[in-house]
Structure formats: C-alpha cells, structure tokens
C-alpha atoms as a PDB file:
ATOM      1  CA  UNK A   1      41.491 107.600  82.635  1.00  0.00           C
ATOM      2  CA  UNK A   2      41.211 106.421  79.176  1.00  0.00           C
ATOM      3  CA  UNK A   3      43.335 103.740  77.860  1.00  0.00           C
ATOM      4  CA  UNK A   4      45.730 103.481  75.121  1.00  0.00           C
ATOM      5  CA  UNK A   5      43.230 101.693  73.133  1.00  0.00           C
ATOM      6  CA  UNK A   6      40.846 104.317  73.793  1.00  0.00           C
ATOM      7  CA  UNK A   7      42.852 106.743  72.604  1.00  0.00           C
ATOM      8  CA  UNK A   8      43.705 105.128  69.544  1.00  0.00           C
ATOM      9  CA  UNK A   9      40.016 104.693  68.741  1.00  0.00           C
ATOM     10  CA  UNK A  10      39.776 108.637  69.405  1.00  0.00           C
ATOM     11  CA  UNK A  11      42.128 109.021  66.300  1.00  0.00           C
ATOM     12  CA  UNK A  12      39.180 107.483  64.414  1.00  0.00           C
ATOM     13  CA  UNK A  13      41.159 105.166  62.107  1.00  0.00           C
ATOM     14  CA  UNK A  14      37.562 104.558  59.726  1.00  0.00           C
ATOM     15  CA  UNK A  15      38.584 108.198  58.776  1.00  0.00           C
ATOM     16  CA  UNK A  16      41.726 108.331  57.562  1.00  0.00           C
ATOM     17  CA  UNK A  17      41.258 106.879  54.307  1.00  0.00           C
ATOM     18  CA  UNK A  18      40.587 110.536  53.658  1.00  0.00           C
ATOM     19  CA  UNK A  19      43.820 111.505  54.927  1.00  0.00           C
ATOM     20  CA  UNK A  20      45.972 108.785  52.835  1.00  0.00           C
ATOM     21  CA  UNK A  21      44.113 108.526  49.718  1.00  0.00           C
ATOM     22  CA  UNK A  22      44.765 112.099  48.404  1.00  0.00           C
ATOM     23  CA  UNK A  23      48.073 112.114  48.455  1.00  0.00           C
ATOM     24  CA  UNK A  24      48.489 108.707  47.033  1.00  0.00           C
ATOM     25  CA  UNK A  25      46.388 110.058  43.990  1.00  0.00           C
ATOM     26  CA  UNK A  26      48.480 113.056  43.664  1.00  0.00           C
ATOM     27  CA  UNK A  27      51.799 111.100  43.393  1.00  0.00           C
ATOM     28  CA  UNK A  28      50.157 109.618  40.512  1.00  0.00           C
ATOM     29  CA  UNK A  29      49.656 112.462  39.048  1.00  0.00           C
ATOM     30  CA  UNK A  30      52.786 113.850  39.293  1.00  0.00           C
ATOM     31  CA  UNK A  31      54.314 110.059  38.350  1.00  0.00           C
ATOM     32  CA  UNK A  32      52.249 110.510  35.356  1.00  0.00           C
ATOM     33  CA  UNK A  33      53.058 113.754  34.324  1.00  0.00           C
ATOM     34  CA  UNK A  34      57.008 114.193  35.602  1.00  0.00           C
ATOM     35  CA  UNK A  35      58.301 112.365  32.704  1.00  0.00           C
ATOM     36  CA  UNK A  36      62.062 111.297  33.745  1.00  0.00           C
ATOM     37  CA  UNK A  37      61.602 113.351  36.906  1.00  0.00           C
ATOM     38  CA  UNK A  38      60.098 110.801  39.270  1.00  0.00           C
ATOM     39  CA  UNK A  39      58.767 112.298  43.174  1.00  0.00           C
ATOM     40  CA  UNK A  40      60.527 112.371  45.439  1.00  0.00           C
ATOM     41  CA  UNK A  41      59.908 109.749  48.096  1.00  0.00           C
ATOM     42  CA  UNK A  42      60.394 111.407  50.982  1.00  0.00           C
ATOM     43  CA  UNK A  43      58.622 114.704  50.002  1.00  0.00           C
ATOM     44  CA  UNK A  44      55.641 112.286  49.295  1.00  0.00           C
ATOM     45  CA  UNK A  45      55.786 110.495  52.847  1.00  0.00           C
ATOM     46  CA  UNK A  46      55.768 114.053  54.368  1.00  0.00           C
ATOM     47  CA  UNK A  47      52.975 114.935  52.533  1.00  0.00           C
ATOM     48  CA  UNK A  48      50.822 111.987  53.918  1.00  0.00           C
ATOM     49  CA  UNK A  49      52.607 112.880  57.983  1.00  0.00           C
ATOM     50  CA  UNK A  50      50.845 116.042  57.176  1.00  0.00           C
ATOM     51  CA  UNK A  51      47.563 114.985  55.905  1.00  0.00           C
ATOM     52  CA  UNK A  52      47.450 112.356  58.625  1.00  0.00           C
ATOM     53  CA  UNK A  53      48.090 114.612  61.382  1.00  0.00           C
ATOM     54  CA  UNK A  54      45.742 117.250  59.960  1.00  0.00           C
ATOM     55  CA  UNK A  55      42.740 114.463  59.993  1.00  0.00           C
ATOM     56  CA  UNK A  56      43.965 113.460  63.661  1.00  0.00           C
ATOM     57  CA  UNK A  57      43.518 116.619  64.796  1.00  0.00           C
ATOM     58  CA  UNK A  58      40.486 117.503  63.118  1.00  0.00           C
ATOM     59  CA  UNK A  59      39.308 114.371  65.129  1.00  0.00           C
ATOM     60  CA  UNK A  60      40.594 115.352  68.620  1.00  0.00           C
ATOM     61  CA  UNK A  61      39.084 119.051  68.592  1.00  0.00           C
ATOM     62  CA  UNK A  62      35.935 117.280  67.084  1.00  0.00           C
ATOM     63  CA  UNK A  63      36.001 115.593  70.465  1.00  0.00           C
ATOM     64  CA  UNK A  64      36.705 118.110  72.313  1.00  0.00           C
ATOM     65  CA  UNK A  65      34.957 120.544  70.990  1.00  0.00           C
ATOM     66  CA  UNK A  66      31.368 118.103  70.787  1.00  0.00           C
ATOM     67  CA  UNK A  67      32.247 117.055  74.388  1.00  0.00           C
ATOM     68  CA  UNK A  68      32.372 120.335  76.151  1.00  0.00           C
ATOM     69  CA  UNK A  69      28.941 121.268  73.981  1.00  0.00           C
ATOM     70  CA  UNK A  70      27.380 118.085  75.347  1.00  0.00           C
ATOM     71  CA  UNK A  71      26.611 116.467  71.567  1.00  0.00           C
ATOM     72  CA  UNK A  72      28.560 113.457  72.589  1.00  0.00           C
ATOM     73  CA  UNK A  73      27.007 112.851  75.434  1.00  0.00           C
ATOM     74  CA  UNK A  74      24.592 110.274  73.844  1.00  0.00           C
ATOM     75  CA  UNK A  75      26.763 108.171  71.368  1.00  0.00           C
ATOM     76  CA  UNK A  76      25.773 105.420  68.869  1.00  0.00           C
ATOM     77  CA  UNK A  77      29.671 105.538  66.995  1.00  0.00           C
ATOM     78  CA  UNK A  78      32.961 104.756  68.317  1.00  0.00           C
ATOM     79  CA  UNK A  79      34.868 105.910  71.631  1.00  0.00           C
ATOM     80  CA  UNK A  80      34.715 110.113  72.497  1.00  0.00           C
ATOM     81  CA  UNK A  81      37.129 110.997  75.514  1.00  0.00           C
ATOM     82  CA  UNK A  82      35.342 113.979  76.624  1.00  0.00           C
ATOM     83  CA  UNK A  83      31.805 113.167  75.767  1.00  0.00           C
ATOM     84  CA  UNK A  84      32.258 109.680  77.942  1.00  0.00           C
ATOM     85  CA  UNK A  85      34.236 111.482  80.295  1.00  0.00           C
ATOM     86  CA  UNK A  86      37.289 109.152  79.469  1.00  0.00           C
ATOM     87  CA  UNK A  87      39.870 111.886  79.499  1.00  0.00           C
ATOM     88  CA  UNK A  88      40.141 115.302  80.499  1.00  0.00           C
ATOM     89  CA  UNK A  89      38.881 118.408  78.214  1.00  0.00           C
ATOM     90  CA  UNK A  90      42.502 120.017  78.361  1.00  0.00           C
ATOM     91  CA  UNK A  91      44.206 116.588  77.349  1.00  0.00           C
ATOM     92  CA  UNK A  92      42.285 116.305  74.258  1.00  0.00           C
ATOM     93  CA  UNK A  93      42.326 119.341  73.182  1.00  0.00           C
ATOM     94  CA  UNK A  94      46.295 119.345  73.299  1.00  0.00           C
ATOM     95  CA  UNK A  95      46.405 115.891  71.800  1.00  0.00           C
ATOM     96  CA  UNK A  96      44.577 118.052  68.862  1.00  0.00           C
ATOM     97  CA  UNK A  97      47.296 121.142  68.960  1.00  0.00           C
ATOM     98  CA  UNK A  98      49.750 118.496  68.566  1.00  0.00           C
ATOM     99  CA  UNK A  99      48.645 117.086  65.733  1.00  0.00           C
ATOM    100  CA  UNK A 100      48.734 120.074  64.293  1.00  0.00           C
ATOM    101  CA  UNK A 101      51.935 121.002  65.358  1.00  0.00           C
ATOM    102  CA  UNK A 102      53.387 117.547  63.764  1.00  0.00           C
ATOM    103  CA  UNK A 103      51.528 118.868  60.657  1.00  0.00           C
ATOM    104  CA  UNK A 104      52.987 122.575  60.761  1.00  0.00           C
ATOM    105  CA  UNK A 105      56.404 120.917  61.581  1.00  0.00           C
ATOM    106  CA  UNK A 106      56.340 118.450  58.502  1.00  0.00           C
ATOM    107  CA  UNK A 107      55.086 120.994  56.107  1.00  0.00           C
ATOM    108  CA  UNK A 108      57.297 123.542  56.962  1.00  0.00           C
ATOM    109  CA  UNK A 109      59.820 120.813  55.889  1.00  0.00           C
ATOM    110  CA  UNK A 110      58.338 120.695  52.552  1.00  0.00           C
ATOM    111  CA  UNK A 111      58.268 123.944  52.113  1.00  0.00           C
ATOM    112  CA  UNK A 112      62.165 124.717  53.114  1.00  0.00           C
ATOM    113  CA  UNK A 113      62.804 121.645  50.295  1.00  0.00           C
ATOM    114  CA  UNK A 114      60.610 122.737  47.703  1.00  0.00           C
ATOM    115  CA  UNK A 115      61.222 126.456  47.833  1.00  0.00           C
ATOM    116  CA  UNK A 116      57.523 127.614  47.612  1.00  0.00           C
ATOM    117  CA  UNK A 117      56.621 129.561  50.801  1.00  0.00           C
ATOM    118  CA  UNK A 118      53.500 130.424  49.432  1.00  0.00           C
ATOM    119  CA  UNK A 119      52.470 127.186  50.921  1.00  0.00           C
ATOM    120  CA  UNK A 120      52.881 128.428  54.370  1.00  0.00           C
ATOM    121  CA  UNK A 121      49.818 130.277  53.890  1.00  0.00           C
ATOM    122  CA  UNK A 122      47.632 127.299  52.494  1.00  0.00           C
ATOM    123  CA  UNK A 123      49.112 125.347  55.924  1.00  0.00           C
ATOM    124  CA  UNK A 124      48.279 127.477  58.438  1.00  0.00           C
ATOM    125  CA  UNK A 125      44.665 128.355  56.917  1.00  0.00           C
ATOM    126  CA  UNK A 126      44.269 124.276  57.082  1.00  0.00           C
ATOM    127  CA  UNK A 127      45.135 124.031  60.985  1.00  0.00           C
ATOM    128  CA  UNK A 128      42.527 127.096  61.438  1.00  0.00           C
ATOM    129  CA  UNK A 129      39.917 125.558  59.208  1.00  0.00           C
ATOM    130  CA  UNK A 130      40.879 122.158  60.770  1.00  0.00           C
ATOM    131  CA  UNK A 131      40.123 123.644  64.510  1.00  0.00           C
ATOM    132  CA  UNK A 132      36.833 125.973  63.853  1.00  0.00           C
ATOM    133  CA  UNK A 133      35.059 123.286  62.196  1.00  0.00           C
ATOM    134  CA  UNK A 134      33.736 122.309  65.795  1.00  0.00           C
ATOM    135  CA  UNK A 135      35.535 124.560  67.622  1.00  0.00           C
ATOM    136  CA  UNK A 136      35.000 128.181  68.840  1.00  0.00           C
ATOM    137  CA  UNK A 137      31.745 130.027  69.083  1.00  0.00           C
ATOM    138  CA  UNK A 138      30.198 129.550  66.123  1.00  0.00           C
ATOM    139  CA  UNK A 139      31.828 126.371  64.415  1.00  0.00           C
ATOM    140  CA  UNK A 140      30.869 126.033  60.664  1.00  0.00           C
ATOM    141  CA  UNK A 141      30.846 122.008  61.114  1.00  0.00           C
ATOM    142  CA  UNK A 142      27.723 123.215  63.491  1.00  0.00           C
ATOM    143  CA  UNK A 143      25.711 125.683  60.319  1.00  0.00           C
ATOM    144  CA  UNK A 144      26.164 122.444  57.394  1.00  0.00           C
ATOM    145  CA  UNK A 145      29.561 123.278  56.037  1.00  0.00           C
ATOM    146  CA  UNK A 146      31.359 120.367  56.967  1.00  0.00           C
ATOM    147  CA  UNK A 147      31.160 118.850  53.576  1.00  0.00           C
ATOM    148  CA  UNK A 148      32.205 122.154  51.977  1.00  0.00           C
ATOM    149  CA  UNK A 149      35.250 121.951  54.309  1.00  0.00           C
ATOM    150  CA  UNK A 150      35.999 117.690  53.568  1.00  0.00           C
ATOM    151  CA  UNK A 151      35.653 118.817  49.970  1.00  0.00           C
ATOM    152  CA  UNK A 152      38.367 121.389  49.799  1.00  0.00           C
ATOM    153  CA  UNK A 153      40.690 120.146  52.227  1.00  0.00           C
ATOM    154  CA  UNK A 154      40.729 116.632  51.794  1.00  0.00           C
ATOM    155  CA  UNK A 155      40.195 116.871  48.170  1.00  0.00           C
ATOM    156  CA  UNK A 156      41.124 119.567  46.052  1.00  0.00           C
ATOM    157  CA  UNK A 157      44.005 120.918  48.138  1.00  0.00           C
ATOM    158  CA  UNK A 158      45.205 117.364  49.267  1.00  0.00           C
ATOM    159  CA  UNK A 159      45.630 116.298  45.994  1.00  0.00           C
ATOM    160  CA  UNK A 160      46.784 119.370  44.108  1.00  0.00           C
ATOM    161  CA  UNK A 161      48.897 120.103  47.146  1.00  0.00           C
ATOM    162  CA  UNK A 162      50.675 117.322  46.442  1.00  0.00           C
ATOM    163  CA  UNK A 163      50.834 117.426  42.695  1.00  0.00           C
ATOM    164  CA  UNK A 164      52.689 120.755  43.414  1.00  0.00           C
ATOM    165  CA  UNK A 165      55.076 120.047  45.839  1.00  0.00           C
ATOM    166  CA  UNK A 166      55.987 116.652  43.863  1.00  0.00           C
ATOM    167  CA  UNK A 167      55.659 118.080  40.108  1.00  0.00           C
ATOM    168  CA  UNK A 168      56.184 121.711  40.750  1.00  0.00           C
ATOM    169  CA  UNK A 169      52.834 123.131  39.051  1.00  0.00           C
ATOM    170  CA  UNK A 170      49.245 122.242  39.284  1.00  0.00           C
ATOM    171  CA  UNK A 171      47.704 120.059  36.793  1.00  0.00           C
ATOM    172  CA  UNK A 172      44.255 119.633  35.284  1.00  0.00           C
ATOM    173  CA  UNK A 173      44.278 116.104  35.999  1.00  0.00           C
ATOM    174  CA  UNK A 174      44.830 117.163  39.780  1.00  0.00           C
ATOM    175  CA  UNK A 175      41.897 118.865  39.744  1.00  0.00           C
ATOM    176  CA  UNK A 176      39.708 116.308  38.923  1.00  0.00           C
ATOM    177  CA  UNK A 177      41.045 113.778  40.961  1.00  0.00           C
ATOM    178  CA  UNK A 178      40.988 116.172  43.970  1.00  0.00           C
ATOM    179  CA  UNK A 179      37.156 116.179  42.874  1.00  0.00           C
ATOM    180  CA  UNK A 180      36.942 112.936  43.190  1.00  0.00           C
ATOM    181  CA  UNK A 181      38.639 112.873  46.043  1.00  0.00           C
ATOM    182  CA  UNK A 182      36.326 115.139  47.916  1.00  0.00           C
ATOM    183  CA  UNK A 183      33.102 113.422  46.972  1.00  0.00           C
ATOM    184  CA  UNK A 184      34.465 109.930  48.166  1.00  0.00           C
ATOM    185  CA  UNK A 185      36.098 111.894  51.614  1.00  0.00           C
ATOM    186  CA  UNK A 186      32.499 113.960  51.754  1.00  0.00           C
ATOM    187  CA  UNK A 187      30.729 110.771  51.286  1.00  0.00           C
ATOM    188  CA  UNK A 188      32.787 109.021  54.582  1.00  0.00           C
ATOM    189  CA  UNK A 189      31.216 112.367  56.680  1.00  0.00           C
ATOM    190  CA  UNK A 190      27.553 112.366  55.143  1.00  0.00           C
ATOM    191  CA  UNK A 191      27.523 108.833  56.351  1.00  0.00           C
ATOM    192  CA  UNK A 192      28.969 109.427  59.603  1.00  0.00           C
ATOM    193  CA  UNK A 193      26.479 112.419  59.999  1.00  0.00           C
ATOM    194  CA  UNK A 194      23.483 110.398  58.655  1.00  0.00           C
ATOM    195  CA  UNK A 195      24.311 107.799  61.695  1.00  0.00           C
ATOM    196  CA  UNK A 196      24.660 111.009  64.094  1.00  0.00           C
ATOM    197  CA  UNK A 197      21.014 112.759  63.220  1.00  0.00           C
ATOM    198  CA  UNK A 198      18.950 111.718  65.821  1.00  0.00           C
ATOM    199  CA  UNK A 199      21.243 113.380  68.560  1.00  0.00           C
ATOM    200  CA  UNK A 200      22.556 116.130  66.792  1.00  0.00           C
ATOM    201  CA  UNK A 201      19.250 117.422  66.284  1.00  0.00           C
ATOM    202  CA  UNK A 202      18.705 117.078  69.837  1.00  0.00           C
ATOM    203  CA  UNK A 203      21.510 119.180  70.306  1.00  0.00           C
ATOM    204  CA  UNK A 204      21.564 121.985  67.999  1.00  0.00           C
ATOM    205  CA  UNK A 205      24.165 120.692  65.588  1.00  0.00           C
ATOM    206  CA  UNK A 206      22.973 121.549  62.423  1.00  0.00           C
ATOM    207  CA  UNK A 207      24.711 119.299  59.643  1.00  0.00           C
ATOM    208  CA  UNK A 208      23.954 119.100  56.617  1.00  0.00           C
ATOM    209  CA  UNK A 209      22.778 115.799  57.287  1.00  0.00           C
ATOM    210  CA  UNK A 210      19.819 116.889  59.600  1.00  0.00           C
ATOM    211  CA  UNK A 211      19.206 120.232  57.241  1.00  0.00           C
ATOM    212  CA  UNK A 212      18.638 117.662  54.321  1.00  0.00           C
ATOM    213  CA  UNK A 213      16.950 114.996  56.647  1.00  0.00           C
ATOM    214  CA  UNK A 214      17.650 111.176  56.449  1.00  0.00           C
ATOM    215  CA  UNK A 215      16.072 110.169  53.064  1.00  0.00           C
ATOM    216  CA  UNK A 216      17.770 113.048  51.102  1.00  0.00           C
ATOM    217  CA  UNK A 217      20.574 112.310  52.885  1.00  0.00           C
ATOM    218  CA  UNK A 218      20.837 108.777  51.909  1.00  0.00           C
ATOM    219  CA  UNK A 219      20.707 109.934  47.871  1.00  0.00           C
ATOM    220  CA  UNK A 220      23.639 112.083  48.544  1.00  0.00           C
ATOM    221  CA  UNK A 221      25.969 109.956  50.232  1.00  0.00           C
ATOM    222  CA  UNK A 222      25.037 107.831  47.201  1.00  0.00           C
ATOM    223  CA  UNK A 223      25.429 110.927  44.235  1.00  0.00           C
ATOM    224  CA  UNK A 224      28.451 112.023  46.601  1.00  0.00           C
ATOM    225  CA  UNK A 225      30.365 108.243  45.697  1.00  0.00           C
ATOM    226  CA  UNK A 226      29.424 107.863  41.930  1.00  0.00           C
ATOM    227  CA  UNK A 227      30.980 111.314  41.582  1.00  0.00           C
ATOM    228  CA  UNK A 228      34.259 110.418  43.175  1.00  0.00           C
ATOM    229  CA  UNK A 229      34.197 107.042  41.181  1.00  0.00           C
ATOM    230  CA  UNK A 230      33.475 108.443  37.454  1.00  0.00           C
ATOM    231  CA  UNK A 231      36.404 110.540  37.463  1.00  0.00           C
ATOM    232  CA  UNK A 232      38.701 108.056  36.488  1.00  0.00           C
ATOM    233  CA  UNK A 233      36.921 107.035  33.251  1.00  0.00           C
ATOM    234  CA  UNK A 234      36.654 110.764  32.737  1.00  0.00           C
ATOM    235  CA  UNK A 235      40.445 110.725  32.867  1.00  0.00           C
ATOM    236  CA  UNK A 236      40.509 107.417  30.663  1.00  0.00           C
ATOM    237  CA  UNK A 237      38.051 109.113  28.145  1.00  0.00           C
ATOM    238  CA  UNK A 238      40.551 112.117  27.607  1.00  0.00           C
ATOM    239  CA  UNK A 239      43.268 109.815  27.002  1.00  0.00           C
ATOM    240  CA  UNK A 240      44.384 108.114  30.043  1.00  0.00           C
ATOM    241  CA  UNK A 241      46.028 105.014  30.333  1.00  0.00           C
ATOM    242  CA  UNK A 242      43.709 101.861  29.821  1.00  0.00           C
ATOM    243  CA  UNK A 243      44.337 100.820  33.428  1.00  0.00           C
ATOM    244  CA  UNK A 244      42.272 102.884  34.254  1.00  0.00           C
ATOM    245  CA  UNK A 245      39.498 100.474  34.168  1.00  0.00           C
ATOM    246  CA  UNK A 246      40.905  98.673  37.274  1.00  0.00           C
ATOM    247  CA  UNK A 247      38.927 101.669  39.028  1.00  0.00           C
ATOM    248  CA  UNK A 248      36.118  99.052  38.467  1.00  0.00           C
ATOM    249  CA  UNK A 249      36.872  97.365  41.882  1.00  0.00           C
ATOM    250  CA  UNK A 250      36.063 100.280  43.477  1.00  0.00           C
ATOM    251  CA  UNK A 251      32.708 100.447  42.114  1.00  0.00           C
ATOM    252  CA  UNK A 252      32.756  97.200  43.394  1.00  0.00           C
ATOM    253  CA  UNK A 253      33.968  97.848  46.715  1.00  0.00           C
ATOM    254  CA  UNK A 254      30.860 100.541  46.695  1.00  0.00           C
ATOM    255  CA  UNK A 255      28.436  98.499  46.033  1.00  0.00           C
ATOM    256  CA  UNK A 256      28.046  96.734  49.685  1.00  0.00           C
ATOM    257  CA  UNK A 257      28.115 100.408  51.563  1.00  0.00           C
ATOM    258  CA  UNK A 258      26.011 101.882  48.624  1.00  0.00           C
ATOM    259  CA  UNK A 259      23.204  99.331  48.970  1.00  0.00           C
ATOM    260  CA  UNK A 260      22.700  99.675  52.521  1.00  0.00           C
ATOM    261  CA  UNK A 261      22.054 103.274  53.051  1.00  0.00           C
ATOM    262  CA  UNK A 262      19.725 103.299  49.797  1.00  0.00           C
ATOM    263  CA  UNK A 263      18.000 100.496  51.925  1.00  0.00           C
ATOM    264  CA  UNK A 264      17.797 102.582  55.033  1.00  0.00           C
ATOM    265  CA  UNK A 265      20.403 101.346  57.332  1.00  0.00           C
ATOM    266  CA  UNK A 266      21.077 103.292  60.710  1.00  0.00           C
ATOM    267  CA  UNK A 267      22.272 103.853  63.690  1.00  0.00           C
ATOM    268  CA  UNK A 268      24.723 101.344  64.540  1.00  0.00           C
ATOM    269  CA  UNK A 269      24.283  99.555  60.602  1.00  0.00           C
ATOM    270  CA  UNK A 270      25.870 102.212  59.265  1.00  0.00           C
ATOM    271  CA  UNK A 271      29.133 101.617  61.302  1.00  0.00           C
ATOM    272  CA  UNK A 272      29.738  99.098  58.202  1.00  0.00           C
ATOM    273  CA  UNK A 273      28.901 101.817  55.585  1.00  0.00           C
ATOM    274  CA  UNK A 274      31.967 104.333  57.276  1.00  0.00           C
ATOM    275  CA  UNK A 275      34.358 101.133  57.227  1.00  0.00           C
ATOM    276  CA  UNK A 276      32.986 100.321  53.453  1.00  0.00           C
ATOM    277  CA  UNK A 277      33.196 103.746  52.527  1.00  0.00           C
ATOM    278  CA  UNK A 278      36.420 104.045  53.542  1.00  0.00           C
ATOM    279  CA  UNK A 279      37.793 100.994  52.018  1.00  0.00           C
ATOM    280  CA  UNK A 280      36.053 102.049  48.532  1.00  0.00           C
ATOM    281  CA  UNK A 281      38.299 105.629  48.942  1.00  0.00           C
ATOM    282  CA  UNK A 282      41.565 103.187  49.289  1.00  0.00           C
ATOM    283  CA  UNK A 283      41.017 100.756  46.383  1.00  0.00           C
ATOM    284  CA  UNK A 284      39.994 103.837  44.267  1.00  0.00           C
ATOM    285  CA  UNK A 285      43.051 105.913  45.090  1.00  0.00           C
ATOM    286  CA  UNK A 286      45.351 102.357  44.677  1.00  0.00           C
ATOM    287  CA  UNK A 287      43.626 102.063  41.372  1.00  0.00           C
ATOM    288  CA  UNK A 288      44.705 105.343  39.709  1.00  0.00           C
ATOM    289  CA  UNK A 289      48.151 104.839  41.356  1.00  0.00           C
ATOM    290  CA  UNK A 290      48.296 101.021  39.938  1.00  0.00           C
ATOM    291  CA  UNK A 291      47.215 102.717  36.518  1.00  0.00           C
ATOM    292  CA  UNK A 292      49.815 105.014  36.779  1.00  0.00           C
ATOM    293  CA  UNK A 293      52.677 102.629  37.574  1.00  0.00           C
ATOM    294  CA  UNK A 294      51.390 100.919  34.341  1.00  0.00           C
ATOM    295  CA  UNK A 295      50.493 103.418  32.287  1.00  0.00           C
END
C-alpha cells in the first residue's frame, strides 16, 4: 500500500508550476487592464483550485493510464503507484476523477459568479482533454501531441481564462502571455519526455520527444524557454511598464536548466532541469505580476 508520501509524490509537485503560473499572469493582466476595477480575490483563488486540480489529475490518469500499459514499469523519475505496483489501478484512477471533480465543482462556481456559462463548455472539454491524453485507446499524449495539449491548456486558455473571468473580456496582452506561458509549461514536459525516451520507445509511446530524438529534442526544450521568456520585453516594447525588465531573473533562473540539456544531461540529471524549469516558470510569472503591481 502506498504511503502518504507516496501519494503526494504521485501529484508530481515539479509540475505544477504549470498549474499556478498561468493564472498568476492572468491576474496581472486583468490588474493591469481593470483600471479602478481590481479582481476579485476569491474568483482568482478559484481559478488556481481549478488549474491545480486539473494538473493533479492529468497526473493521476497519467499514472494510471502508463501503469496499466506497462510504460512505467521501468522508471528513472519520481514515484508511479500503478507502474510500481504501490496502489491499486482503481484507486488511482479515482484519485484522478476527483481531481477533476474538485475542478468541475470550483469552476462551476466561477461560472454561477461571473455569469458566463459559455465557460462550462471550455471546462468540461479540459477534464476530457485532461483524461485522453494517456487515457483510452488511442491517447494523443501516446501519437506526439502532448505539447500541443500543455500549450493550449496550460497556456493560452489558463491565462486568457482567467483574464476573462477576472476582467470580463479577453485581451491581447492575454494572448501573449498565455504564449509564453505554454512554451515555459511545454518546455517542463519536453524535458520530462527527453528524460523518459529510452523506455518509452521501448514501449510504443510515441512523444514528441522520441519522434524528434534526443539532440533535436534538447534545441527545443531550449527554443521552447526563450519563447516563453521574450514575451515580456515584447510586452515592454509595446508600451509596458518598465518593470518589466525584472523578467531578467528569469532568464537567469534559465540559465542553470538551459545549460545542462544543451550539454547533454540525462536520465536521472535531468531531474534538476524539471525542478529548474519549473522554478524559471514561477519567477517569470512573479515577474510580470511584480511589474504589474508597479506598473
């Protein structure tokens, strides 16, 4: 039986950077842009319940869906119930419709407050992208999609989803942060993927990762972060705020993360790069909020 700790690590906590920095940089957005109407606090916390217990979820039908396949049967990363036969098939895979129940529950909150049902729609087409990325008989996460699906979850909708519930309306700015967004969040995958060739190959999984193989692979986890960390001195040169330029730290932060994969790091080396990755995603998204505050 697996223990609580286990089960934590299950949640994969190096992931949900991906989850938290969205939806901080849509709050500065709409801080930006909403004049003397400031967002709503609570509406914002809700947002991140629901992008947390989207990413949870994604993570628990990852393991469940990888362990019943036999893909994690040979791990180099952290802790997978099923996979290391730590915890039941069923159990996981309800930990993961839970998560997304929390999700559907706190976004059907935001929807009853903000009065746009249309957002119902965008919800429940998350939880179904969320669950066939591994899961059912032909999972896209399995044919190279998974960035496409990091990229528009975890980016563009994150962040504009949270411009609109906050501001009202979608804004350009939103888009370009949820673009930036979406690299960093694809970058946190391609390197988790890059560390996972050797037995996903073995076992059919087709990520983009192995379609690319590990040297491309290493220039686009590194194209994937410079795009996520230009977009705030794109921002700055159409007239954002000069604080801006505290995005700098996260070019900083890159560097570390950025340095070893160009240098070939792998297998368990690149357990850093997720955890520097990650971090990089958090300063940059408390950078454009900081800048907004100031600004």
């Amino acid at each position: 039986m697996a223990t609580p700790q286990q089960w934590l690590a299950a949640t994969r906590p190096r992931t949900l950077p991906a989850a938290i920095a969205p939806v901080v940089v849509g709050w500065a957005v709409a801080w930006s842009a909403g004049g003397a109407t400031r967002p709503s606090p609570w509406i914002t916390l809700l947002a991140m319940l629901v992008a947390l217990a989207l990413q949870v979820g994604v993570n628990f039908s990852n393991d469940y869906s990888d362990g019943i396949r036999g893909t994690d049967t040979v791990r180099v990363g952290p802790v997978r119930l099923v996979g290391q036969g730590l915890a039941a098939p069923a159990l996981v895979r309800a930990a993961a419709f839970a998560s997304f129940g929390v999700a559907a529950i706190a976004g059907l909150v935001i929807v009853l407050a903000v009065h746009q049902p249309w957002l119902l729609a965008v919800g429940a087409l998350a939880i179904v992208s969320a669950w066939f990325y591994t899961g059912g008989t032909n999972p896209y996460g399995y044919l190279g999609l998974g960035e496409v699906f990091v990229f528009v979850w975890f980016g563009l909708v994150a962040v504009q989803g949270t411009v609109t519930v906050l501001l009202g309306q979608p804004t350009a700015l939103g888009w370009l942060y949820g673009a930036g967004a979406g690299a960093l969040s694809c970058a946190l995958l391609v390197a988790n993927n890059l560390r996972d060739v050797p037995t996903d190959a073995a076992h059919g999984k087709r990520t983009l990762a192995v379609r690319l193989g590990a040297a491309n692979t290493r220039w686009l986890y590194v194209g994937l972060v410079w795009v996520g960390l230009i977009t705030p001195f794109v921002a700055l040169a159409t007239g954002g705020s000069r604080w801006l330029l505290l995005a700098l730290a996260a070019a900083g932060s890159a560097h570390r993360p950025g340095w070893a994969v160009i240098r070939g790091a792998a297998g368990r080396d690149l357990i850093p790069v997720l955890v520097g990755t990650g971090r990089t995603l958090l300063v940059w998204a408390a950078a454009i909020a900081v800048a907004a505050l100031l600004g």
